[in-house]
PDB file of N, CA and C in Angstrom:
ATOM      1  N   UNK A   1       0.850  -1.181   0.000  1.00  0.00           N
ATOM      2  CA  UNK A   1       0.000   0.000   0.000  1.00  0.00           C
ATOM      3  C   UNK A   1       0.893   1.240   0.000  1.00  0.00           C
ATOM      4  N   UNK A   2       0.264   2.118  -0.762  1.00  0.00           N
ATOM      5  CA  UNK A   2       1.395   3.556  -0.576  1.00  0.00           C
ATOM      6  C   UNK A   2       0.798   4.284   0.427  1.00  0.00           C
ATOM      7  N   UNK A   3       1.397   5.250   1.336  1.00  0.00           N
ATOM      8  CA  UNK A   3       1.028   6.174   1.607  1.00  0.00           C
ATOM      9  C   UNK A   3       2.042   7.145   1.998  1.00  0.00           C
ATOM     10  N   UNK A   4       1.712   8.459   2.414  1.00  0.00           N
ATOM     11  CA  UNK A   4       2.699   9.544   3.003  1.00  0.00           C
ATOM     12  C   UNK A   4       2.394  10.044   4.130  1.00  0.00           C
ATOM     13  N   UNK A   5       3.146  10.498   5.156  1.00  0.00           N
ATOM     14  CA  UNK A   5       2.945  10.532   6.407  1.00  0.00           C
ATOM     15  C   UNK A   5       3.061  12.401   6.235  1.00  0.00           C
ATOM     16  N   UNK A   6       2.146  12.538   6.912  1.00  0.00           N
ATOM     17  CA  UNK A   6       2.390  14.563   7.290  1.00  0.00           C
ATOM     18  C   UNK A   6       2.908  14.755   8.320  1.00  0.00           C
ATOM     19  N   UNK A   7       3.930  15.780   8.856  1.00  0.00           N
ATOM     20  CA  UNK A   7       4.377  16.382   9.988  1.00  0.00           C
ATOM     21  C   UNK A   7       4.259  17.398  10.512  1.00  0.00           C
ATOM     22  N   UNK A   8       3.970  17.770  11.706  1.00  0.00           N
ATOM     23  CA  UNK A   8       3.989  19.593  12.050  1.00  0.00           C
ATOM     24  C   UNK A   8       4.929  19.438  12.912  1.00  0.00           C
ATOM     25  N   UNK A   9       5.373  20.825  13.036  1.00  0.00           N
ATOM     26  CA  UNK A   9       6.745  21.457  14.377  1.00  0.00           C
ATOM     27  C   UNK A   9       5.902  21.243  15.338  1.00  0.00           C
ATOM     28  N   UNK A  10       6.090  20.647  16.402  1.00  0.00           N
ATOM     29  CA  UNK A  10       5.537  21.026  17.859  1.00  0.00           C
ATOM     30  C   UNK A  10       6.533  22.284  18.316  1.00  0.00           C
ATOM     31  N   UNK A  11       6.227  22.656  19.228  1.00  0.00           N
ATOM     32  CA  UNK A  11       6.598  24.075  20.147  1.00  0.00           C
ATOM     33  C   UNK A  11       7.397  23.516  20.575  1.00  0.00           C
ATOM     34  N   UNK A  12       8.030  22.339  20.726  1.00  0.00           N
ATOM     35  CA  UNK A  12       9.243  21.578  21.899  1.00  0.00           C
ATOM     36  C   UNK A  12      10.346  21.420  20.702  1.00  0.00           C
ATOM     37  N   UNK A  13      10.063  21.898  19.309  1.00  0.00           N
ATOM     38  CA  UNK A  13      10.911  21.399  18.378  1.00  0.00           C
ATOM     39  C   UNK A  13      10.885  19.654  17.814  1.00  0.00           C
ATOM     40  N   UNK A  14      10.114  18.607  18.724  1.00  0.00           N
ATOM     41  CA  UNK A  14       9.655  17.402  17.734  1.00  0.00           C
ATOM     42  C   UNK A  14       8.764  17.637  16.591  1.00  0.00           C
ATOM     43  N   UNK A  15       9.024  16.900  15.564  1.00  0.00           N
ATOM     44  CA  UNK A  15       7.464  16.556  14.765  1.00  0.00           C
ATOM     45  C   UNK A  15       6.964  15.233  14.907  1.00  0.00           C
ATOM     46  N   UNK A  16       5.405  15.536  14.867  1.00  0.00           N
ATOM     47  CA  UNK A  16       4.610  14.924  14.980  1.00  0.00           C
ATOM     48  C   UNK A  16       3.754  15.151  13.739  1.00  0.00           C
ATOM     49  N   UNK A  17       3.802  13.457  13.930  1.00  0.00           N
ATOM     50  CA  UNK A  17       2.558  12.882  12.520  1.00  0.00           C
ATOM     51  C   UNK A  17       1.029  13.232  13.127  1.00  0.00           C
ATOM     52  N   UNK A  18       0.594  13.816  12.129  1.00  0.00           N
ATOM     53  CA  UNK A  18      -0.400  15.121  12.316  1.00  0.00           C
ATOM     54  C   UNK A  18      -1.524  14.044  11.509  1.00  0.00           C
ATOM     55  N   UNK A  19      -0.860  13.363  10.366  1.00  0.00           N
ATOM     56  CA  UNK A  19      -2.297  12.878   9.191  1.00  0.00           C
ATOM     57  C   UNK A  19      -1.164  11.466   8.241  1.00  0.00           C
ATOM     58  N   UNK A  20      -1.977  10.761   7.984  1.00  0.00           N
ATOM     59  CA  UNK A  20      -1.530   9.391   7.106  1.00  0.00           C
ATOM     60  C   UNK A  20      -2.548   9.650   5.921  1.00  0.00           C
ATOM     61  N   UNK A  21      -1.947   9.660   4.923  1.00  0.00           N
ATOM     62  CA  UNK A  21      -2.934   9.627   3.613  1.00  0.00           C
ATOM     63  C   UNK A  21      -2.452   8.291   2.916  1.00  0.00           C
ATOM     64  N   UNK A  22      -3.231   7.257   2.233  1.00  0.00           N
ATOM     65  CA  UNK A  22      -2.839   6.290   1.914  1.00  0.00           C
ATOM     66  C   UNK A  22      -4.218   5.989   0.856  1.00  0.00           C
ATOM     67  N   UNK A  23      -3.175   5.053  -0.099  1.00  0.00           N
ATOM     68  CA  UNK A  23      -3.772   5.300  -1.455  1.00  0.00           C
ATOM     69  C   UNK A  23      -5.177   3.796  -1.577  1.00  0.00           C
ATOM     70  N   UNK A  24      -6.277   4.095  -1.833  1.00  0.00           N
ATOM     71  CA  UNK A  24      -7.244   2.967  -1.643  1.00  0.00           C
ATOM     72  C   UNK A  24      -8.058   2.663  -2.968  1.00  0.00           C
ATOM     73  N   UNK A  25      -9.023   2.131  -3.327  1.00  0.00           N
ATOM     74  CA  UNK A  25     -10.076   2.366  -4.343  1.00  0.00           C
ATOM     75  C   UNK A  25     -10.234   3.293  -4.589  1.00  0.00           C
ATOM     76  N   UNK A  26     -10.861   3.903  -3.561  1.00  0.00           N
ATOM     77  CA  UNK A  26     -11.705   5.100  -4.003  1.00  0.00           C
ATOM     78  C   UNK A  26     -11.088   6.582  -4.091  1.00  0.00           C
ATOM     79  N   UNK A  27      -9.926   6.047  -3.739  1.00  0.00           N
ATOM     80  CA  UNK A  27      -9.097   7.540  -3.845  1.00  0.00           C
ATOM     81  C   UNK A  27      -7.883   7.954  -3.183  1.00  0.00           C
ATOM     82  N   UNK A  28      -8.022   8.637  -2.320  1.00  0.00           N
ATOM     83  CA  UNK A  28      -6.738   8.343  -1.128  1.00  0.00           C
ATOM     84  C   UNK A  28      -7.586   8.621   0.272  1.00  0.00           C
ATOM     85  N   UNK A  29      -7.520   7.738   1.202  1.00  0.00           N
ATOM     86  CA  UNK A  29      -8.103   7.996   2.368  1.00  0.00           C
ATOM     87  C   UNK A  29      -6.934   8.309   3.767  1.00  0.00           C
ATOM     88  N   UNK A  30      -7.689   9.374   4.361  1.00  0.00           N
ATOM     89  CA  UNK A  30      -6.750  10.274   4.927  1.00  0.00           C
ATOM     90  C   UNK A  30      -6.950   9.764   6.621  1.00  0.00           C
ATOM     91  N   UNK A  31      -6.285   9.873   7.536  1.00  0.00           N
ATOM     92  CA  UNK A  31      -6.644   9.514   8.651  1.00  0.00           C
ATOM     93  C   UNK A  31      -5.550  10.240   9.943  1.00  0.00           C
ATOM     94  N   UNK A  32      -5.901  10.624  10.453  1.00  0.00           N
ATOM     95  CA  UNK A  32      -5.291  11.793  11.661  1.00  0.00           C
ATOM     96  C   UNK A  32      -6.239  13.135  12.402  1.00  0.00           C
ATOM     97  N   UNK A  33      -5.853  14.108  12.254  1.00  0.00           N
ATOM     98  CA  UNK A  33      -6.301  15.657  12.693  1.00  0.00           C
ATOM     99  C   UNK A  33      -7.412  15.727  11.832  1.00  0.00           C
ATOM    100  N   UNK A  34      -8.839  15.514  12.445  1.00  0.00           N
ATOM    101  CA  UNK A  34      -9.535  16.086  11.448  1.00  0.00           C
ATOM    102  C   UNK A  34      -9.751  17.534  10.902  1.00  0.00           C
ATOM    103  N   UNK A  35      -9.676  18.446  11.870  1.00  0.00           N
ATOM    104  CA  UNK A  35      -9.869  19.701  11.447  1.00  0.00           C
ATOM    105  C   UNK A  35      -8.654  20.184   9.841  1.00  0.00           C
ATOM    106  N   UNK A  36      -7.182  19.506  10.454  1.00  0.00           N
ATOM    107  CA  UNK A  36      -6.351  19.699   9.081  1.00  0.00           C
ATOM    108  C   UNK A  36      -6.491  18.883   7.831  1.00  0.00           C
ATOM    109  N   UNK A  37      -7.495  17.567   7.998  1.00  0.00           N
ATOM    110  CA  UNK A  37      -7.836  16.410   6.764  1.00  0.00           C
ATOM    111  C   UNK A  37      -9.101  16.925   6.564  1.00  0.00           C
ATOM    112  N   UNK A  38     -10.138  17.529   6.959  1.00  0.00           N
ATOM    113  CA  UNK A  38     -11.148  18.496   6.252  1.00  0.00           C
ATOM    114  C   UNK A  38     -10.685  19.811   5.243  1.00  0.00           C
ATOM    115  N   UNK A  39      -9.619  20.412   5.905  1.00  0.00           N
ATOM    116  CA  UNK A  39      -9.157  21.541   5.132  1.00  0.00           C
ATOM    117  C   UNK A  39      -8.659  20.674   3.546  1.00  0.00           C
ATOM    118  N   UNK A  40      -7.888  19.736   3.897  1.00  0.00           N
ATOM    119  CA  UNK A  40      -7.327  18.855   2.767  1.00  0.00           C
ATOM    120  C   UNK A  40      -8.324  18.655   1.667  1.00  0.00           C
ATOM    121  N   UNK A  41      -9.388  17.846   2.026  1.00  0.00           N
ATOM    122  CA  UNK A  41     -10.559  17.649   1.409  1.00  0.00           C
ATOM    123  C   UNK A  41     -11.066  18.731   0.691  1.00  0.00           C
ATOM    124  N   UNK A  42     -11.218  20.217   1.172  1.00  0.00           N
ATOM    125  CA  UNK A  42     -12.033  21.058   0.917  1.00  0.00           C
ATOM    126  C   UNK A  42     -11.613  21.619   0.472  1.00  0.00           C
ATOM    127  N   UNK A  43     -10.404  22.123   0.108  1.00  0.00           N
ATOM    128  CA  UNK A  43      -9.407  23.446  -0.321  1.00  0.00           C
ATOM    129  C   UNK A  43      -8.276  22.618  -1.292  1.00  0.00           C
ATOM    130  N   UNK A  44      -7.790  21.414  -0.775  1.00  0.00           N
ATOM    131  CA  UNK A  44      -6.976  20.777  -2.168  1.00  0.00           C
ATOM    132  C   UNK A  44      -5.386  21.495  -1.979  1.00  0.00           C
ATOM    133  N   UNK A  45      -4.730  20.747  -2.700  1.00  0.00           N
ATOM    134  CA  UNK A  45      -3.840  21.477  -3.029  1.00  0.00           C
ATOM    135  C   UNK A  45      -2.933  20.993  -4.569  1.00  0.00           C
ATOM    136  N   UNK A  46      -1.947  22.641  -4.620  1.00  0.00           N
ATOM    137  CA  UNK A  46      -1.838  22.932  -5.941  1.00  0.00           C
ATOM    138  C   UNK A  46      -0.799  21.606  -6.173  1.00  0.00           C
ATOM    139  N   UNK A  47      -1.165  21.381  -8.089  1.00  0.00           N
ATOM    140  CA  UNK A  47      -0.532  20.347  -8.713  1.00  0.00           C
ATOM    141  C   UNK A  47       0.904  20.887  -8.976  1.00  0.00           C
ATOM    142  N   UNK A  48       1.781  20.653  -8.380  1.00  0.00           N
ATOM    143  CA  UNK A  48       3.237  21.282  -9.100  1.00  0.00           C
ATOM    144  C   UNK A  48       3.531  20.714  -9.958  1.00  0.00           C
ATOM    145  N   UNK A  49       3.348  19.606 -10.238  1.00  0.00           N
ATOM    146  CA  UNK A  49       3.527  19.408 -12.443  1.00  0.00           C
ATOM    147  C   UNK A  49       3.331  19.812 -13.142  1.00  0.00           C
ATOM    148  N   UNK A  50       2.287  20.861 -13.148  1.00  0.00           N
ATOM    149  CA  UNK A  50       1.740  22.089 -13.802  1.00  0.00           C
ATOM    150  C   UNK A  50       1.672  23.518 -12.946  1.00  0.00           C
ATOM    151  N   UNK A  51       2.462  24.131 -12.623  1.00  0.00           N
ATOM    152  CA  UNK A  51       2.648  25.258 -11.780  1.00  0.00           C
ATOM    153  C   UNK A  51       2.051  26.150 -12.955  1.00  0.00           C
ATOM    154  N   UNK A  52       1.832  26.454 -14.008  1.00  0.00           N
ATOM    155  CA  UNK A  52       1.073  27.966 -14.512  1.00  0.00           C
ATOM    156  C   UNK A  52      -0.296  27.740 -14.593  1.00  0.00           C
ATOM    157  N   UNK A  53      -0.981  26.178 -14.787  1.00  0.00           N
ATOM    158  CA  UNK A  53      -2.093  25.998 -14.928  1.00  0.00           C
ATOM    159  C   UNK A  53      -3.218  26.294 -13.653  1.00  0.00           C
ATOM    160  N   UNK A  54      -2.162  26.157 -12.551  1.00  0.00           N
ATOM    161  CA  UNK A  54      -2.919  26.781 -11.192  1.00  0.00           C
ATOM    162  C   UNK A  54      -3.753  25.262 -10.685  1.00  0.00           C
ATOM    163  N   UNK A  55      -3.845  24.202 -11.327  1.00  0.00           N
ATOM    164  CA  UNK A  55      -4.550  23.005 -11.066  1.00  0.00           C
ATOM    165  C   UNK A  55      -4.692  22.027  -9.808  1.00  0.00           C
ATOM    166  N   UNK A  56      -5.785  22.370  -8.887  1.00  0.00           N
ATOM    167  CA  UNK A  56      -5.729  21.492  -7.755  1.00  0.00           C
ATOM    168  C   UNK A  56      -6.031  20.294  -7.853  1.00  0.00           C
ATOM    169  N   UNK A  57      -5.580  19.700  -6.812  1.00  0.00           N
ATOM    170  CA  UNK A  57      -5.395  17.991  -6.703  1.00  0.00           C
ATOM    171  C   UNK A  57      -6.335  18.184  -4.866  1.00  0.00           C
ATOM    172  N   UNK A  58      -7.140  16.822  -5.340  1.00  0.00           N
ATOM    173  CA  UNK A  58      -7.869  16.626  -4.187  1.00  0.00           C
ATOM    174  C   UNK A  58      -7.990  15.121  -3.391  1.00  0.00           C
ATOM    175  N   UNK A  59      -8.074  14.644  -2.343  1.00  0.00           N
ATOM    176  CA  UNK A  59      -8.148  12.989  -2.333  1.00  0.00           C
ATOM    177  C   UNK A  59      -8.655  11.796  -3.346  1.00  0.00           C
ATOM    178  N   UNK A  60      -9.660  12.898  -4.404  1.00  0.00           N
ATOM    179  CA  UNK A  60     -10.064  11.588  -5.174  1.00  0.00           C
ATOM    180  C   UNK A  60      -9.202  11.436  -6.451  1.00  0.00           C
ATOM    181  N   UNK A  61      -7.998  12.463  -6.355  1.00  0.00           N
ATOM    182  CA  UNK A  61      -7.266  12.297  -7.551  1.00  0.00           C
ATOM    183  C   UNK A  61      -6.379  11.169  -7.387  1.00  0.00           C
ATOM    184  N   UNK A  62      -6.285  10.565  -6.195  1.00  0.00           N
ATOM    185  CA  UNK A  62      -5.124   9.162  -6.099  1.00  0.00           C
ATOM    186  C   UNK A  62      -3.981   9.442  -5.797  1.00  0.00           C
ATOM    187  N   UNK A  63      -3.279   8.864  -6.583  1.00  0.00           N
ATOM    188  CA  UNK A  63      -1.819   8.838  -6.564  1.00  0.00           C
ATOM    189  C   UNK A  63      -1.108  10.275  -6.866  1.00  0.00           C
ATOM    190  N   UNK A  64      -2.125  11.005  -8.106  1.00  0.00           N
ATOM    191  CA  UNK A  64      -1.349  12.070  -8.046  1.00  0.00           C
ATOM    192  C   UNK A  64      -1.444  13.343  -6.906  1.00  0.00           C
ATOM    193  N   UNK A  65      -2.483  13.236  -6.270  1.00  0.00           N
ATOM    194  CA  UNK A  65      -2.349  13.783  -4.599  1.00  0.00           C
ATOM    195  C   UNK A  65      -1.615  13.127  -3.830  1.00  0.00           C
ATOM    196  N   UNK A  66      -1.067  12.271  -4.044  1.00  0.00           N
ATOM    197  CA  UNK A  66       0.002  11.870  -2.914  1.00  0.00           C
ATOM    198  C   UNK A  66       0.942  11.998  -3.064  1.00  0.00           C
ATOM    199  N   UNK A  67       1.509  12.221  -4.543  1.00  0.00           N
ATOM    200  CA  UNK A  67       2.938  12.734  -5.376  1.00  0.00           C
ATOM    201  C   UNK A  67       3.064  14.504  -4.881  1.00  0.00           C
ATOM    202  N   UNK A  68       2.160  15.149  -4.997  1.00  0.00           N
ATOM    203  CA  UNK A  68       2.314  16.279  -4.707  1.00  0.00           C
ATOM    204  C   UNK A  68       2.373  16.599  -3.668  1.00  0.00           C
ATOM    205  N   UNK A  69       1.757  16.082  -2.096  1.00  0.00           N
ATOM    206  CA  UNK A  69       1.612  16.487  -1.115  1.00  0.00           C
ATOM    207  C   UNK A  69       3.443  16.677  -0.261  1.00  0.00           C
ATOM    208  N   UNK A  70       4.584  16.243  -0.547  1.00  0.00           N
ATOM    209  CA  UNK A  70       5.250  17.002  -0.071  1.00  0.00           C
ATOM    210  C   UNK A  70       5.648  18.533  -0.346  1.00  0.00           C
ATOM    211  N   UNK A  71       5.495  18.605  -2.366  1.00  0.00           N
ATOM    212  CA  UNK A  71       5.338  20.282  -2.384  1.00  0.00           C
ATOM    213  C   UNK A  71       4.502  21.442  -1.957  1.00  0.00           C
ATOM    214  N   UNK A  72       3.732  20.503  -1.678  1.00  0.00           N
ATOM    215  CA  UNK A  72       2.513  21.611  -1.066  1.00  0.00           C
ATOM    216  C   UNK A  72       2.748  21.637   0.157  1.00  0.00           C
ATOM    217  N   UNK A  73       3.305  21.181   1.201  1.00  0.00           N
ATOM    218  CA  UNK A  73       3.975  20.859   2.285  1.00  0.00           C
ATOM    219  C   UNK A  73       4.847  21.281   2.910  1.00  0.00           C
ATOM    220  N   UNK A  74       5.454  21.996   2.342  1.00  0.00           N
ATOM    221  CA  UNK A  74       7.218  21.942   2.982  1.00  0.00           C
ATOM    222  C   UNK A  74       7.573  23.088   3.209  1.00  0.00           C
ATOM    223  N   UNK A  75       6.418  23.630   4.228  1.00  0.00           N
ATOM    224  CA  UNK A  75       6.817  24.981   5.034  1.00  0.00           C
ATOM    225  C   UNK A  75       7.833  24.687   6.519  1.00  0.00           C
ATOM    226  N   UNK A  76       7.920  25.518   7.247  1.00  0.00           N
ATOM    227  CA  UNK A  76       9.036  24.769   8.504  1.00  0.00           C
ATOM    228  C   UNK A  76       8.021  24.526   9.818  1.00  0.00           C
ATOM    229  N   UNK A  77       6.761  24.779   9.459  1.00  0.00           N
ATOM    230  CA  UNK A  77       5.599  24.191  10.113  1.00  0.00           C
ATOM    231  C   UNK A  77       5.306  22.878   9.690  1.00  0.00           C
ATOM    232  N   UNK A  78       4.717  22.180   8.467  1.00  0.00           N
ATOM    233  CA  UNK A  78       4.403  21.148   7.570  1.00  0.00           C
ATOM    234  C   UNK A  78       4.962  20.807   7.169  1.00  0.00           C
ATOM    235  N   UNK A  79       5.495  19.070   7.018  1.00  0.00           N
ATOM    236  CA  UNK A  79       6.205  18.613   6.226  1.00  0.00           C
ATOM    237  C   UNK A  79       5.414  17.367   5.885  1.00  0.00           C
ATOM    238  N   UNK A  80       5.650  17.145   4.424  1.00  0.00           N
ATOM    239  CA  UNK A  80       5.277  15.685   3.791  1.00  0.00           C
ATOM    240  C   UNK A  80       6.411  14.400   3.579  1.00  0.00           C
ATOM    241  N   UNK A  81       6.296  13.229   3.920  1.00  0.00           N
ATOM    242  CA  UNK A  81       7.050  12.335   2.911  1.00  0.00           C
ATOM    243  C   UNK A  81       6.999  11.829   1.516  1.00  0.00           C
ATOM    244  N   UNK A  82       7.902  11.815   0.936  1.00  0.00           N
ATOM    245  CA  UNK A  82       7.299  10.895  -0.290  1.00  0.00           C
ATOM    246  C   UNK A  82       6.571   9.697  -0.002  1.00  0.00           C
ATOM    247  N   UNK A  83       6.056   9.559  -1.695  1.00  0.00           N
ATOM    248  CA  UNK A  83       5.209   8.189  -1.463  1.00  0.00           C
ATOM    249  C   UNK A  83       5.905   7.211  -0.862  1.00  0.00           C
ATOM    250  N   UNK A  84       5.208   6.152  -0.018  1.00  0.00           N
ATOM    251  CA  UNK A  84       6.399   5.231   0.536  1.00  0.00           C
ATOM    252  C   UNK A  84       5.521   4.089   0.471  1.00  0.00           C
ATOM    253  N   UNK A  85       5.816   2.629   0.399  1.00  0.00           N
ATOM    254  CA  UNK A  85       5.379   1.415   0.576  1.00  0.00           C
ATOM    255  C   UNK A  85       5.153   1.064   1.507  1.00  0.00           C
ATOM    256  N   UNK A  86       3.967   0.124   2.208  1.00  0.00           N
ATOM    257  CA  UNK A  86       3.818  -0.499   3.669  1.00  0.00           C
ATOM    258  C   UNK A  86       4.533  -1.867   3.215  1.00  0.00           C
TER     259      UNK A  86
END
């Protein structure tokens, strides 16, 4: 199974896995913080394979929301992994 693990800074300087997105039938199903896996759902984020087209990617796009979610990610608050294998 693929999935990517999300991280935030805690205030102590650890990160903590905040959300697991992992790739299923129906799309990618997300599991952690709901308030930050609703925003996910609802707002999307941008496709960087196409940076001029402006094109969001959402859980039901699959794999290619899970390819993108470390660029959309990688503030020094948020961090993504790449796709990874269980």
């Amino acid at each position: 199974m693929q999935f990517v693990e999300i991280y935030k800074l805690q205030n102590n300087g650890d990160q903590k896995v905040i959300a697991t997105c992992k790739l299923a039938e129906e799309g990618i199903v997300c599991e952690g913080e709901p308030l930050f896996i609703e925003n996910l759902e609802k707002e999307g984020i941008l496709d960087y394979s196409q940076p001029q087209a402006r094109i969001k990617l959402f859980p039901k796009d699959g794999i290619k929301f899970l390819e993108n979610l470390k660029y959309a990610l990688k503030s020094g608050y948020l961090s993504a992994t790449d796709v990874q294998n269980s």
